[in-house]
PDB file of N, CA and C in Angstrom:
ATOM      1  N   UNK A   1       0.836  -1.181   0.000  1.00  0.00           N
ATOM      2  CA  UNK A   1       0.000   0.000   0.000  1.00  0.00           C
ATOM      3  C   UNK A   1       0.880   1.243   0.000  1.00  0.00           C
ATOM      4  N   UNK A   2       0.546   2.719  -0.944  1.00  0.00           N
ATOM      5  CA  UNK A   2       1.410   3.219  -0.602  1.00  0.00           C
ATOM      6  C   UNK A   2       0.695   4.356   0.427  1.00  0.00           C
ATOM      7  N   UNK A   3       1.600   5.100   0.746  1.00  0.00           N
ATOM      8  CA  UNK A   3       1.060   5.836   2.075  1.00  0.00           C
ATOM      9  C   UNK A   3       2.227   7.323   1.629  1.00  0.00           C
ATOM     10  N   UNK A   4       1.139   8.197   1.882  1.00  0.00           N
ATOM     11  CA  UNK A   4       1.467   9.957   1.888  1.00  0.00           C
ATOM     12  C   UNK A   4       1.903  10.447   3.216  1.00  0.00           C
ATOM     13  N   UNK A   5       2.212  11.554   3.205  1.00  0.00           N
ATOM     14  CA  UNK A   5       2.542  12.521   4.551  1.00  0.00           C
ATOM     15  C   UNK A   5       1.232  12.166   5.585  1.00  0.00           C
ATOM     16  N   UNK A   6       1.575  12.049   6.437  1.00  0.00           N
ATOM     17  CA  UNK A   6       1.036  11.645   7.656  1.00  0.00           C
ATOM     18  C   UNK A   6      -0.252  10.446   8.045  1.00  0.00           C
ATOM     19  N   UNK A   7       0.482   9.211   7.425  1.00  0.00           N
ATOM     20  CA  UNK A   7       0.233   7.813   7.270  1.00  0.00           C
ATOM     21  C   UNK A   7      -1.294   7.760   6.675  1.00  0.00           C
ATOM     22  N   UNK A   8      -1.609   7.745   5.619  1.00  0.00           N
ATOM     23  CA  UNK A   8      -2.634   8.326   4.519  1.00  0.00           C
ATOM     24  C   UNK A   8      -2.575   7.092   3.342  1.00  0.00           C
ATOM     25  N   UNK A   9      -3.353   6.757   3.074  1.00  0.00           N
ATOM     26  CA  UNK A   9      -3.082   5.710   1.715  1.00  0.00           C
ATOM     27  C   UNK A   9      -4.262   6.151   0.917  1.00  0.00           C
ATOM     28  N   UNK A  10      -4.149   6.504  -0.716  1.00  0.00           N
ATOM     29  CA  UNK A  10      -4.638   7.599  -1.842  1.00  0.00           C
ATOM     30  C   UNK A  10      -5.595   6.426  -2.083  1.00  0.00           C
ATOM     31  N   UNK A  11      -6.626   6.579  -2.443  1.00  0.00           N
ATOM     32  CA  UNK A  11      -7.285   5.115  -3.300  1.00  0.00           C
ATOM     33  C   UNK A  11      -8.875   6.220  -3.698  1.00  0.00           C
ATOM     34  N   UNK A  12      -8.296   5.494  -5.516  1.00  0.00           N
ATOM     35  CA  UNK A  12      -9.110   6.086  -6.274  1.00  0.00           C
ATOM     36  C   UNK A  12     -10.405   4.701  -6.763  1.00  0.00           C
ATOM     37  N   UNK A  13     -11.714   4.911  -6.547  1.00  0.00           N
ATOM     38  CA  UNK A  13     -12.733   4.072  -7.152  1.00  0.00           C
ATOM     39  C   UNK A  13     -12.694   3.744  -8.505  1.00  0.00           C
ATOM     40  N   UNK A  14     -12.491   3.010  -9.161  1.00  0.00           N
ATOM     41  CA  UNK A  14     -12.213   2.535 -10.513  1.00  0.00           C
ATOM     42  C   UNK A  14     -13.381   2.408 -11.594  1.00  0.00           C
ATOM     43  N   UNK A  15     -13.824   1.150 -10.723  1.00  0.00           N
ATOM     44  CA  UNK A  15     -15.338   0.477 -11.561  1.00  0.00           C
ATOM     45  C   UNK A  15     -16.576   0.831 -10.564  1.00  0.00           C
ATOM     46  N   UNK A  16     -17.227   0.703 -10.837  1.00  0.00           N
ATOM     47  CA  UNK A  16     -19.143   0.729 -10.582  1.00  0.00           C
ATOM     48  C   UNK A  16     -18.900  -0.656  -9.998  1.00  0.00           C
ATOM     49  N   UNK A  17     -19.818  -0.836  -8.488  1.00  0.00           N
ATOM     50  CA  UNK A  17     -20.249  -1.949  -7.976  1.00  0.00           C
ATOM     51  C   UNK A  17     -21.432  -2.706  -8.200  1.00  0.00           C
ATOM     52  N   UNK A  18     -21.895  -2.173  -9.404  1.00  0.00           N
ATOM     53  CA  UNK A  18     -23.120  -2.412  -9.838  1.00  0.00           C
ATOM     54  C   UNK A  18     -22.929  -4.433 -10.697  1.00  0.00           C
ATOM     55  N   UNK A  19     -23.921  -5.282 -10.010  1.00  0.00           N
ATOM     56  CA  UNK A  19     -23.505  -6.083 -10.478  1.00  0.00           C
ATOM     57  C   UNK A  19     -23.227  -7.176  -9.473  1.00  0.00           C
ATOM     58  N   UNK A  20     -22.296  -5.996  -8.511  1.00  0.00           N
ATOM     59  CA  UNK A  20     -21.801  -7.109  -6.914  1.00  0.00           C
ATOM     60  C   UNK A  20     -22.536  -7.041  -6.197  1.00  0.00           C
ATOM     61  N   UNK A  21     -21.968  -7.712  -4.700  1.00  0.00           N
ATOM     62  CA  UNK A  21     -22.966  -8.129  -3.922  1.00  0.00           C
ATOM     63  C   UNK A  21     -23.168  -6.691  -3.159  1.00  0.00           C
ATOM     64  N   UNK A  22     -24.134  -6.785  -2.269  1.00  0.00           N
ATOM     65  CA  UNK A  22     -24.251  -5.615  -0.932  1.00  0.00           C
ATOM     66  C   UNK A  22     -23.028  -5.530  -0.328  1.00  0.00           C
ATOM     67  N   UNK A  23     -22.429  -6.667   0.045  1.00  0.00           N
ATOM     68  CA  UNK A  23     -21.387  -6.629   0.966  1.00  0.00           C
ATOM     69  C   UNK A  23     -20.119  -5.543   0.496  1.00  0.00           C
ATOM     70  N   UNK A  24     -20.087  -6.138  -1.208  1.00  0.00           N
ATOM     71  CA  UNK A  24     -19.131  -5.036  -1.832  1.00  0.00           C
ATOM     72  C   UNK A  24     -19.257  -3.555  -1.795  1.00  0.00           C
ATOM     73  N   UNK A  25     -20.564  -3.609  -1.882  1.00  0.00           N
ATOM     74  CA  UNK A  25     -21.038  -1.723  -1.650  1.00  0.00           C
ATOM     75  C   UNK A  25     -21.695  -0.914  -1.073  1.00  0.00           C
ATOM     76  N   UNK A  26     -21.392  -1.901   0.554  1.00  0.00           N
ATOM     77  CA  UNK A  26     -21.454  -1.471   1.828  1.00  0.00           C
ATOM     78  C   UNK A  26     -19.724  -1.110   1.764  1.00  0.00           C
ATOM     79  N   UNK A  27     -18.973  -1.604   1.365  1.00  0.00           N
ATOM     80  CA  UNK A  27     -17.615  -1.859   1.994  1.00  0.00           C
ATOM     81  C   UNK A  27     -17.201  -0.371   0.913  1.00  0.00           C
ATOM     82  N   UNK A  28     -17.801  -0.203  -0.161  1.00  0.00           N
ATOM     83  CA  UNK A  28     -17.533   1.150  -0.895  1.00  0.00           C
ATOM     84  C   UNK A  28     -17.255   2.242  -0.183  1.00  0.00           C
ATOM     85  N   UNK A  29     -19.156   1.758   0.019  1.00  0.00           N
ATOM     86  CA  UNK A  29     -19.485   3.407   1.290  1.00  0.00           C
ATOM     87  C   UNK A  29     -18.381   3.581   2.340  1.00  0.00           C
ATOM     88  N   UNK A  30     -18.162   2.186   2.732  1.00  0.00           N
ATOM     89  CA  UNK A  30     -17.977   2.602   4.396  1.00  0.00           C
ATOM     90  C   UNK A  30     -16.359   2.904   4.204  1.00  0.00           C
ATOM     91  N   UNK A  31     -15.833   3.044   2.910  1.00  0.00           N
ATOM     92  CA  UNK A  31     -15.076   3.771   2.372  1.00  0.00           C
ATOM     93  C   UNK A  31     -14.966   5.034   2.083  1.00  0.00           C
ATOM     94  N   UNK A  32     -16.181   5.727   2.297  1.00  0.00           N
ATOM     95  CA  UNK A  32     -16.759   6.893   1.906  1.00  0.00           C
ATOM     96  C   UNK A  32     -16.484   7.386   0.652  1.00  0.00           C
ATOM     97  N   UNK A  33     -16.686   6.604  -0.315  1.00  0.00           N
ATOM     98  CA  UNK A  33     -16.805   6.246  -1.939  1.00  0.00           C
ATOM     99  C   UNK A  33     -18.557   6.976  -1.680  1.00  0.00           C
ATOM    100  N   UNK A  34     -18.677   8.010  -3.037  1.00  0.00           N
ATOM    101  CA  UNK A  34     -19.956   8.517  -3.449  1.00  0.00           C
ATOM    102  C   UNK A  34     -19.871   8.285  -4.860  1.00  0.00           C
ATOM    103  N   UNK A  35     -18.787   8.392  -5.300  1.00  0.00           N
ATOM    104  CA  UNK A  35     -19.284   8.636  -7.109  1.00  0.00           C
ATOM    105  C   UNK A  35     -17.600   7.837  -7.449  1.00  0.00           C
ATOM    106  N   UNK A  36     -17.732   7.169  -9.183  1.00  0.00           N
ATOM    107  CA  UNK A  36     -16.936   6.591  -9.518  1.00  0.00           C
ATOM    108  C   UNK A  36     -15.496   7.533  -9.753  1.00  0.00           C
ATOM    109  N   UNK A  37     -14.548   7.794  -9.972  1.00  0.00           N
ATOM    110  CA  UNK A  37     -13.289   8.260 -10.179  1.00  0.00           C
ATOM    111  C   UNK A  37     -12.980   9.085  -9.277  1.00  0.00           C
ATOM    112  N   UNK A  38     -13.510   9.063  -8.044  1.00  0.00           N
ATOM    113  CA  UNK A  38     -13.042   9.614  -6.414  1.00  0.00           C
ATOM    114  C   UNK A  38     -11.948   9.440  -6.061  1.00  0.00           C
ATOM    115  N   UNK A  39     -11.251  10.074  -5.612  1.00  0.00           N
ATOM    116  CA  UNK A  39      -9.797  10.094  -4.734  1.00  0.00           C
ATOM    117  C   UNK A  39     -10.463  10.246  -3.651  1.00  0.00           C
ATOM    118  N   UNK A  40     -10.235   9.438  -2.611  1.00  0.00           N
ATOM    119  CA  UNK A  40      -9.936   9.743  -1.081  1.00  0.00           C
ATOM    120  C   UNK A  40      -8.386   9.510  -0.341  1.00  0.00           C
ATOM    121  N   UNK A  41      -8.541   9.942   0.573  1.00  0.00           N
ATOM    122  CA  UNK A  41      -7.005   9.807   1.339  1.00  0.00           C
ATOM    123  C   UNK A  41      -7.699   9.415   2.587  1.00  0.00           C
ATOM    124  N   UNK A  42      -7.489   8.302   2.742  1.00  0.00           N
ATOM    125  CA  UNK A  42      -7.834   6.908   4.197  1.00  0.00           C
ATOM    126  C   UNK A  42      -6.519   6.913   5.023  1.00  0.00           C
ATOM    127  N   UNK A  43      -6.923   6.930   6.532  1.00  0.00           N
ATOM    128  CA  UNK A  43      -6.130   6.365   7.032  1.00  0.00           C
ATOM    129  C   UNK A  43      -5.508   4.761   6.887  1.00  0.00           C
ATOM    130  N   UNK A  44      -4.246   4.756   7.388  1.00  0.00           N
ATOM    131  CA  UNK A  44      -3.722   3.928   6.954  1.00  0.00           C
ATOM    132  C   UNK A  44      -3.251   2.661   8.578  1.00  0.00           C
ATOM    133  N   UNK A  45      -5.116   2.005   8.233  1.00  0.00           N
ATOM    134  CA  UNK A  45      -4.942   0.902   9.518  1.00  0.00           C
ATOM    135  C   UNK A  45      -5.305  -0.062   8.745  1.00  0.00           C
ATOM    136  N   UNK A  46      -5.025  -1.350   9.963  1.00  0.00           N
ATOM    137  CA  UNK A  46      -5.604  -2.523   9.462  1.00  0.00           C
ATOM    138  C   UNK A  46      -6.845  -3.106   8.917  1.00  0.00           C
ATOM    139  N   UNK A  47      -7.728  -1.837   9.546  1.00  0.00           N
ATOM    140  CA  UNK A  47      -9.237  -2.087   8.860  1.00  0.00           C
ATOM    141  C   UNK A  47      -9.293  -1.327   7.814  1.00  0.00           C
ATOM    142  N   UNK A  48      -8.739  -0.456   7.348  1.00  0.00           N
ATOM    143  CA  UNK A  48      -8.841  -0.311   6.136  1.00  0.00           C
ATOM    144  C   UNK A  48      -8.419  -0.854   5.001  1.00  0.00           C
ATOM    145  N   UNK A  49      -6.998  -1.264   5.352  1.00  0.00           N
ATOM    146  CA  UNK A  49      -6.294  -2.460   4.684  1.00  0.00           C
ATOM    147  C   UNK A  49      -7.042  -3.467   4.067  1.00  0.00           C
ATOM    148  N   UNK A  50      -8.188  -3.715   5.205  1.00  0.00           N
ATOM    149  CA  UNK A  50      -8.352  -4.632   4.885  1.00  0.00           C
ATOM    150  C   UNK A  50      -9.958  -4.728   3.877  1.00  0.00           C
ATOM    151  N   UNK A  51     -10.314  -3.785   4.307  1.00  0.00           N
ATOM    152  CA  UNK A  51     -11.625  -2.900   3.119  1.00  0.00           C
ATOM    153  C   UNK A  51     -11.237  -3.304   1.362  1.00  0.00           C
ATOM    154  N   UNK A  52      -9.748  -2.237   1.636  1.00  0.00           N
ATOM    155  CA  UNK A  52      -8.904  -1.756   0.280  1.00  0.00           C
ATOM    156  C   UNK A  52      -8.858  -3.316  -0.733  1.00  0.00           C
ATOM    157  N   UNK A  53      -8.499  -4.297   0.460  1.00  0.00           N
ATOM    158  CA  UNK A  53      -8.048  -5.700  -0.025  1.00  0.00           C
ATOM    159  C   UNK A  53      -9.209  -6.251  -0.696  1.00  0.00           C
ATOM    160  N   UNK A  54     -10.601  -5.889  -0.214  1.00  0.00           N
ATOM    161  CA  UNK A  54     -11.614  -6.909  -0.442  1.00  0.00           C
ATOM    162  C   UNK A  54     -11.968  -6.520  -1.599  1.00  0.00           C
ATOM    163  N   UNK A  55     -12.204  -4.978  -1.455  1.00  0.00           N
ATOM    164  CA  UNK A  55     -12.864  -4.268  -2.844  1.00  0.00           C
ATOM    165  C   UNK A  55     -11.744  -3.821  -4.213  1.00  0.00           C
ATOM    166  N   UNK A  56     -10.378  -4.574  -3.769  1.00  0.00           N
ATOM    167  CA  UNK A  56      -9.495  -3.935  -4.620  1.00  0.00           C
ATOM    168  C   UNK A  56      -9.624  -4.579  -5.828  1.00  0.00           C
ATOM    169  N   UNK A  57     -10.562  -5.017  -6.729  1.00  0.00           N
ATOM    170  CA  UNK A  57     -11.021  -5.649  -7.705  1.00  0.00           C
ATOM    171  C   UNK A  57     -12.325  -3.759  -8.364  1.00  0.00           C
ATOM    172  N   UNK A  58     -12.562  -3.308  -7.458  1.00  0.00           N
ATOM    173  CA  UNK A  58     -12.715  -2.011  -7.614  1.00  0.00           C
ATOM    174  C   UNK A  58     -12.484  -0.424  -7.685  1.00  0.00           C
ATOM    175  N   UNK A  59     -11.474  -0.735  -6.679  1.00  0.00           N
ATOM    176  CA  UNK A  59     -10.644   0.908  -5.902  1.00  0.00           C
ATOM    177  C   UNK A  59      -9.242   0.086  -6.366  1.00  0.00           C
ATOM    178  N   UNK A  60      -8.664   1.359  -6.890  1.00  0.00           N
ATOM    179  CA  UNK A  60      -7.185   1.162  -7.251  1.00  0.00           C
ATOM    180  C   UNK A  60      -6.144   2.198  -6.067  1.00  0.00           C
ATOM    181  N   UNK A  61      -5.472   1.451  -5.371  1.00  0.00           N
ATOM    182  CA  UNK A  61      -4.199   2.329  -4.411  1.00  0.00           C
ATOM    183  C   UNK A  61      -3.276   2.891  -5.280  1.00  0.00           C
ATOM    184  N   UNK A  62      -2.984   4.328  -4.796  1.00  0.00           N
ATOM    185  CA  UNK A  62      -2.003   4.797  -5.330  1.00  0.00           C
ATOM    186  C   UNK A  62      -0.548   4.223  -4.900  1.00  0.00           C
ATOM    187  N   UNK A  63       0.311   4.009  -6.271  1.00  0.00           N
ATOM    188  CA  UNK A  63       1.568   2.977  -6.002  1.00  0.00           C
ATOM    189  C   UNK A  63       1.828   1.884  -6.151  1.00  0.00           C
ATOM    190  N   UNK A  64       0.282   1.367  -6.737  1.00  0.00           N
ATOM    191  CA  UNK A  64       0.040  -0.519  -6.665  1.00  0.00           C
ATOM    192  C   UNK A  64      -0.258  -0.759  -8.518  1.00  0.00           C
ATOM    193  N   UNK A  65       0.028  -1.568  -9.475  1.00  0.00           N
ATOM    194  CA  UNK A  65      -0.878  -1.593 -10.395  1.00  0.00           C
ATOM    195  C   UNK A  65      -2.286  -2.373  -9.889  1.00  0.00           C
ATOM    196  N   UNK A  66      -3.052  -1.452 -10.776  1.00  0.00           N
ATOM    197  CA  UNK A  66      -4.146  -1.336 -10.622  1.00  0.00           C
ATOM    198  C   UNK A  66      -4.829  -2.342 -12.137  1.00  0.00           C
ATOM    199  N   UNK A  67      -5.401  -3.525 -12.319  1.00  0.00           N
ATOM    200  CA  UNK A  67      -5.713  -4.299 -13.538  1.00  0.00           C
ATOM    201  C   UNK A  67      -7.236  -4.285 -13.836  1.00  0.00           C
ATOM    202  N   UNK A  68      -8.390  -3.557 -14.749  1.00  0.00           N
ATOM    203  CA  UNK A  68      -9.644  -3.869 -14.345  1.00  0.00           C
ATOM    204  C   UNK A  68      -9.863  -5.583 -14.451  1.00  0.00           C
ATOM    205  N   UNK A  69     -10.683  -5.795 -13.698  1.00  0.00           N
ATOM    206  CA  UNK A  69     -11.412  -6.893 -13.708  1.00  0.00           C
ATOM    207  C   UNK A  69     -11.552  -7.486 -15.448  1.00  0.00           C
ATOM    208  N   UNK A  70     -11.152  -9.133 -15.585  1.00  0.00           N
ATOM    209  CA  UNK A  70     -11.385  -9.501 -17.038  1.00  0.00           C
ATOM    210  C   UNK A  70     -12.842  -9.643 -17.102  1.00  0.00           C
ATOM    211  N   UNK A  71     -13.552  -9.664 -18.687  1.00  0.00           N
ATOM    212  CA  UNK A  71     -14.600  -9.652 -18.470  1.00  0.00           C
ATOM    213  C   UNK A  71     -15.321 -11.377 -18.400  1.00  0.00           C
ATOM    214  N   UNK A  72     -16.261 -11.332 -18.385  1.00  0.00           N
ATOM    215  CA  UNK A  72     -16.732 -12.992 -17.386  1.00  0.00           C
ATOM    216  C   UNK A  72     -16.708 -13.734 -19.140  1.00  0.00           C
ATOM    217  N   UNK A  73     -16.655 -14.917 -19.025  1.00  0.00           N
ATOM    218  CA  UNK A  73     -17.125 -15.689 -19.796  1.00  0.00           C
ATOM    219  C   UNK A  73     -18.556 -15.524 -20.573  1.00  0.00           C
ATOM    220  N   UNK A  74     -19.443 -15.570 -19.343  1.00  0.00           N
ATOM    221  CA  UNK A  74     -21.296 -15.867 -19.794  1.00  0.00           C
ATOM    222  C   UNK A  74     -21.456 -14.018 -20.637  1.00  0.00           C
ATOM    223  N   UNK A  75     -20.415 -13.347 -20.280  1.00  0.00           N
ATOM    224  CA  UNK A  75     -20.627 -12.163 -21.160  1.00  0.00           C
ATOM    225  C   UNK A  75     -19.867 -11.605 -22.449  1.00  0.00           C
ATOM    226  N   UNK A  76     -19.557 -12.629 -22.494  1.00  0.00           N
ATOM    227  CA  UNK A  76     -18.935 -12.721 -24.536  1.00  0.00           C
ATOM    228  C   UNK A  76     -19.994 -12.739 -25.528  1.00  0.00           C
ATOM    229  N   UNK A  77     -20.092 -12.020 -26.115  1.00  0.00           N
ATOM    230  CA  UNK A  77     -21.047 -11.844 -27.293  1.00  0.00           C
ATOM    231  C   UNK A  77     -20.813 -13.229 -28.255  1.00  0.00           C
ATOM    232  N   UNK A  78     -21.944 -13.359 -28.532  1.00  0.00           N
ATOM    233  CA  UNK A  78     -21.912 -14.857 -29.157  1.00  0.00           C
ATOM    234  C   UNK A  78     -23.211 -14.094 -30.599  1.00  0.00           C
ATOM    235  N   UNK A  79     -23.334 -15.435 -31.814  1.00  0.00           N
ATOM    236  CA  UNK A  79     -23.632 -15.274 -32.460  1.00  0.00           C
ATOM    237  C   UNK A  79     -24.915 -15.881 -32.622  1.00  0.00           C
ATOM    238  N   UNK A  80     -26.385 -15.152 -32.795  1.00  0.00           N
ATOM    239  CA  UNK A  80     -27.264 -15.652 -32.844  1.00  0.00           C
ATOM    240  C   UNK A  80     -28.027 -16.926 -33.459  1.00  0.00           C
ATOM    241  N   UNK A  81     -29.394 -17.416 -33.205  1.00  0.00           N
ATOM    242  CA  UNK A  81     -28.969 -18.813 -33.593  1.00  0.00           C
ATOM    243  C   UNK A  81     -29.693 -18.648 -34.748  1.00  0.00           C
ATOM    244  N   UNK A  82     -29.813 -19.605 -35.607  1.00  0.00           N
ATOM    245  CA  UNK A  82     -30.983 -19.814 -37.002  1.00  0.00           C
ATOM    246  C   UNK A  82     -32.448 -20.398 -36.440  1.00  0.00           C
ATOM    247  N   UNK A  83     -31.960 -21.237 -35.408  1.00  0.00           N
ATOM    248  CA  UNK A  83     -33.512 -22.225 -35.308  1.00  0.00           C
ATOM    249  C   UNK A  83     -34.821 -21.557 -35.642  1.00  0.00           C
ATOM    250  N   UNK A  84     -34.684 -20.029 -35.291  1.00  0.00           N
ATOM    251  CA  UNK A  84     -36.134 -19.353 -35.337  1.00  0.00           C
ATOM    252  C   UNK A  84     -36.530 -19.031 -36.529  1.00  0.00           C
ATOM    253  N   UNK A  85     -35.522 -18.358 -37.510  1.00  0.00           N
ATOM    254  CA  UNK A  85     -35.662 -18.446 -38.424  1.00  0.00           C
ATOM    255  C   UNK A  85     -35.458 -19.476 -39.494  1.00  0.00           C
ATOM    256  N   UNK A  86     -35.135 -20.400 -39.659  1.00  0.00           N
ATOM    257  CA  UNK A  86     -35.565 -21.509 -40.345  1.00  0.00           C
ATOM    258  C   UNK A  86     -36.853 -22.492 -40.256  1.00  0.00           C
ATOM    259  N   UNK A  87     -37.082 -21.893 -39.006  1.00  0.00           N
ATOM    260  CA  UNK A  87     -39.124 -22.427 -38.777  1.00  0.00           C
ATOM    261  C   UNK A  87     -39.855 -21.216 -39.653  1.00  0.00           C
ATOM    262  N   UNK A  88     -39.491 -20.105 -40.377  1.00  0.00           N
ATOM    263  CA  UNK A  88     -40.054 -19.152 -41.183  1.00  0.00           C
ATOM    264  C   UNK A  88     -40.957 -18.299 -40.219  1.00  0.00           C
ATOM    265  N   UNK A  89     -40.514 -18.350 -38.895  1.00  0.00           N
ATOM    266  CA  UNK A  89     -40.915 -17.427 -38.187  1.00  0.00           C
ATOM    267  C   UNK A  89     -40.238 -15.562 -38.027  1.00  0.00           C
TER     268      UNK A  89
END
């Protein structure tokens, strides 16, 4: 984690929690995350650490690479089928 003048760690919100569970965006808030591309400056304890850790698939630390999330499998665009139209529907 990196950490600023007077034990501070930078962490900017990346992605939208839209999608995840509650737990993830309870853990936003209680980040005091309001809107996506936020900078906050958090103290730098173990409970936050450990916030940073859970949601860091969302919030990127300043000093760390930061990778978005790959996108899922079941959401690859695929190619529609014929069956419907070959019944001349």
């Amino acid at each position: 984690m990196a950490e600023s003048a007077g034990g501070a760690i930078t962490a900017t919100w990346k992605k939208s929690a839209i999608g995840y569970s509650q737990d993830h965006k309870a853990t936003i808030a209680s980040l005091g995350f309001r809107k996506l591309n936020q900078t906050r400056e958090l103290p730098d304890s173990d409970a936050v650490r450990g916030m940073l850790r859970k949601v860091s698939f969302l919030v990127a630390v300043a000093g760390e690479p930061w990778d978005p999330p790959k996108r899922a499998r079941y959401k690859t665009p695929r190619t529609r089928s014929n069956k419907k139209h070959a019944r001349g529907r």
